[in-house]
Protein backbone atom coordinates (compact mmCIF):
# COMPACT_ATOMS: atom_id res chain seq x y z
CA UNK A 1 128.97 65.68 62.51
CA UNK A 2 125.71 64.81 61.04
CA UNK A 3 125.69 61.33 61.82
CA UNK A 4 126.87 62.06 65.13
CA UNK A 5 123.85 64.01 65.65
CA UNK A 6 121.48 61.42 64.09
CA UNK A 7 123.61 58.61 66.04
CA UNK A 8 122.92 60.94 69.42
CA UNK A 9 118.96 60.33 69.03
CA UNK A 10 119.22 56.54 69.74
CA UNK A 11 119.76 55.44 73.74
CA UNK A 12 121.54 52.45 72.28
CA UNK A 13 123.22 51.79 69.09
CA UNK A 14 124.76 48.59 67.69
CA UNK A 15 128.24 47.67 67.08
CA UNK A 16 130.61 44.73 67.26
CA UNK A 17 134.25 44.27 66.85
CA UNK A 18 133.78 41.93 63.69
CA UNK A 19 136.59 39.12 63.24
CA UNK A 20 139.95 41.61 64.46
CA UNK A 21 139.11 41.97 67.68
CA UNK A 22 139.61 46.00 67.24
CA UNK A 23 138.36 49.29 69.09
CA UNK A 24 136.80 50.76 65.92
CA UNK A 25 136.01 53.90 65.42
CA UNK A 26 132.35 52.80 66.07
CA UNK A 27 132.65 52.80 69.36
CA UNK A 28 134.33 56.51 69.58
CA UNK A 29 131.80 57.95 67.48
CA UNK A 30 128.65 56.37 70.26
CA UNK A 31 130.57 57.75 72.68
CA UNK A 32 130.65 61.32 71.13
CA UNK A 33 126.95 61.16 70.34
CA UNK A 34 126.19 59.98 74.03
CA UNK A 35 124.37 56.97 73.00
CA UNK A 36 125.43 53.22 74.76
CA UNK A 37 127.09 50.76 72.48
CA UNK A 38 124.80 47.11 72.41
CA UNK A 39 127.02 44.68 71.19
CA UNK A 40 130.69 42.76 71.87
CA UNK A 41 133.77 44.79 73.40
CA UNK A 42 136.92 44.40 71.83
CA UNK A 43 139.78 43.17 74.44
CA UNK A 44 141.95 46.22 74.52
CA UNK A 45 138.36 48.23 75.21
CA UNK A 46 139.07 49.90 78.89
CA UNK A 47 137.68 48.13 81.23
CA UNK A 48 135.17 51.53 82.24
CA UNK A 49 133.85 51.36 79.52
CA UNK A 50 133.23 47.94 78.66
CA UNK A 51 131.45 47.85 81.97
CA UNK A 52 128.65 50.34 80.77
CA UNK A 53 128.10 48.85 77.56
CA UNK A 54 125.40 46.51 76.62
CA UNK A 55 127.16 43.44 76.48
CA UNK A 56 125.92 40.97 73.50
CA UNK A 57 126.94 38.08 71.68
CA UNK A 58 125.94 36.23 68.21
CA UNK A 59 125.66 33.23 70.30
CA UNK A 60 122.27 34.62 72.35
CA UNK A 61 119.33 33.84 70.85
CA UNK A 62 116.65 36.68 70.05
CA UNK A 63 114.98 36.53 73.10
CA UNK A 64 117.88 36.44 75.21
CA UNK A 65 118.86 39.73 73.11
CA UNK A 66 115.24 41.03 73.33
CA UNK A 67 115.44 40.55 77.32
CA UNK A 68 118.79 42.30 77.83
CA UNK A 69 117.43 45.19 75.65
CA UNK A 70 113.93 45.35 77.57
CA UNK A 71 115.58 45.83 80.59
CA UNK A 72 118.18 48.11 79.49
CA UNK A 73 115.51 50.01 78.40
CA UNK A 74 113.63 50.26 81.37
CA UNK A 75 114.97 52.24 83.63
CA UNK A 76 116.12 55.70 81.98
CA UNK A 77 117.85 56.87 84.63
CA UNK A 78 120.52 54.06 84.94
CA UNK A 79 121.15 54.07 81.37
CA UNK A 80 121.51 57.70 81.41
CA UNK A 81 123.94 57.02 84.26
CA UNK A 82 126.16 54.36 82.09
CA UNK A 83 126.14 56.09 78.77
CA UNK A 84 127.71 59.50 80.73
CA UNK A 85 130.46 57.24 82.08
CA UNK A 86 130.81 55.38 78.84
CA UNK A 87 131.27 58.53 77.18
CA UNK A 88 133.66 59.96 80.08
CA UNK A 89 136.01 56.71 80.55
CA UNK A 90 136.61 57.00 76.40
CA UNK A 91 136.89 60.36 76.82
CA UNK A 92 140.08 60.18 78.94
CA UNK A 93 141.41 57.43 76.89
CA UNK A 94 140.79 58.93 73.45
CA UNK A 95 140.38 62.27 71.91
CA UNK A 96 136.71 61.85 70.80
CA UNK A 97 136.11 65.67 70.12
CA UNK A 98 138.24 64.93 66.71
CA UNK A 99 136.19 61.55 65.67
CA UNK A 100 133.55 63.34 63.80
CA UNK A 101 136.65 65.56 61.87
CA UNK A 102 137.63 62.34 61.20
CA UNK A 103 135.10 61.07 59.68
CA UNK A 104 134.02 63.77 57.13
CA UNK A 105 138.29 63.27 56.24
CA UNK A 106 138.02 59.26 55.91
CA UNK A 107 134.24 60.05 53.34
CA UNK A 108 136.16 63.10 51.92
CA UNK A 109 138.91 60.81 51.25
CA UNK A 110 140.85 64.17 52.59
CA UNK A 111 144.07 61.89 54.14
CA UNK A 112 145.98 64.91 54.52
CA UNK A 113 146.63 65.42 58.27
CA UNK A 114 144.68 62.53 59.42
């Protein structure tokens, strides 16, 4: 829960779906914290979702990256607006309330009833 709480500070946070192409648990654990993902989407993301997210590749340069983030940045309300329905749309796809449980199991290394 802790880093949930420290993750919730942030109006963006990065993540990417690294070489498998796979919904990590990154992106549940932004979405619990109410902060907007900046970075790829992996393909089985839903489509809600992936639509609120800052959308990023390795192939932008920095101030293409610096651009998109300026103007993500800019208008508070609109972000505010996209990380609720980022939050909502994995909501009713995935059972977020249990990611932080999760967690402290996975760093407990507590696999019993995961």
């Amino acid at each position: 829960q802790n880093y949930i709480d420290l993750a919730s500070n942030a109006y963006l946070s990065i993540v990417c779906t690294g070489d498998d192409d796979s919904l990590v648990v990154k992106y549940l654990e932004f979405a619990a914290a109410l902060t907007l993902p900046l970075g790829d989407a992996p393909s089985n993301m839903p489509t809600k979702a992936k639509d609120q997210m800052v959308l990023v590749s390795k192939d932008m340069s920095d101030n293409e990256l610096e651009f998109i983030i300026d103007e993500t940045l800019k208008n508070k309300q609109d972000l505010y607006k996209r990380t609720t329905a980022y939050r909502i749309c994995m909501q009713e796809n995935f059972d977020i309330e249990k990611t932080p449980s999760f967690i402290k199991k996975v760093v407990d290394k507590s696999y019993d009833n995961l």
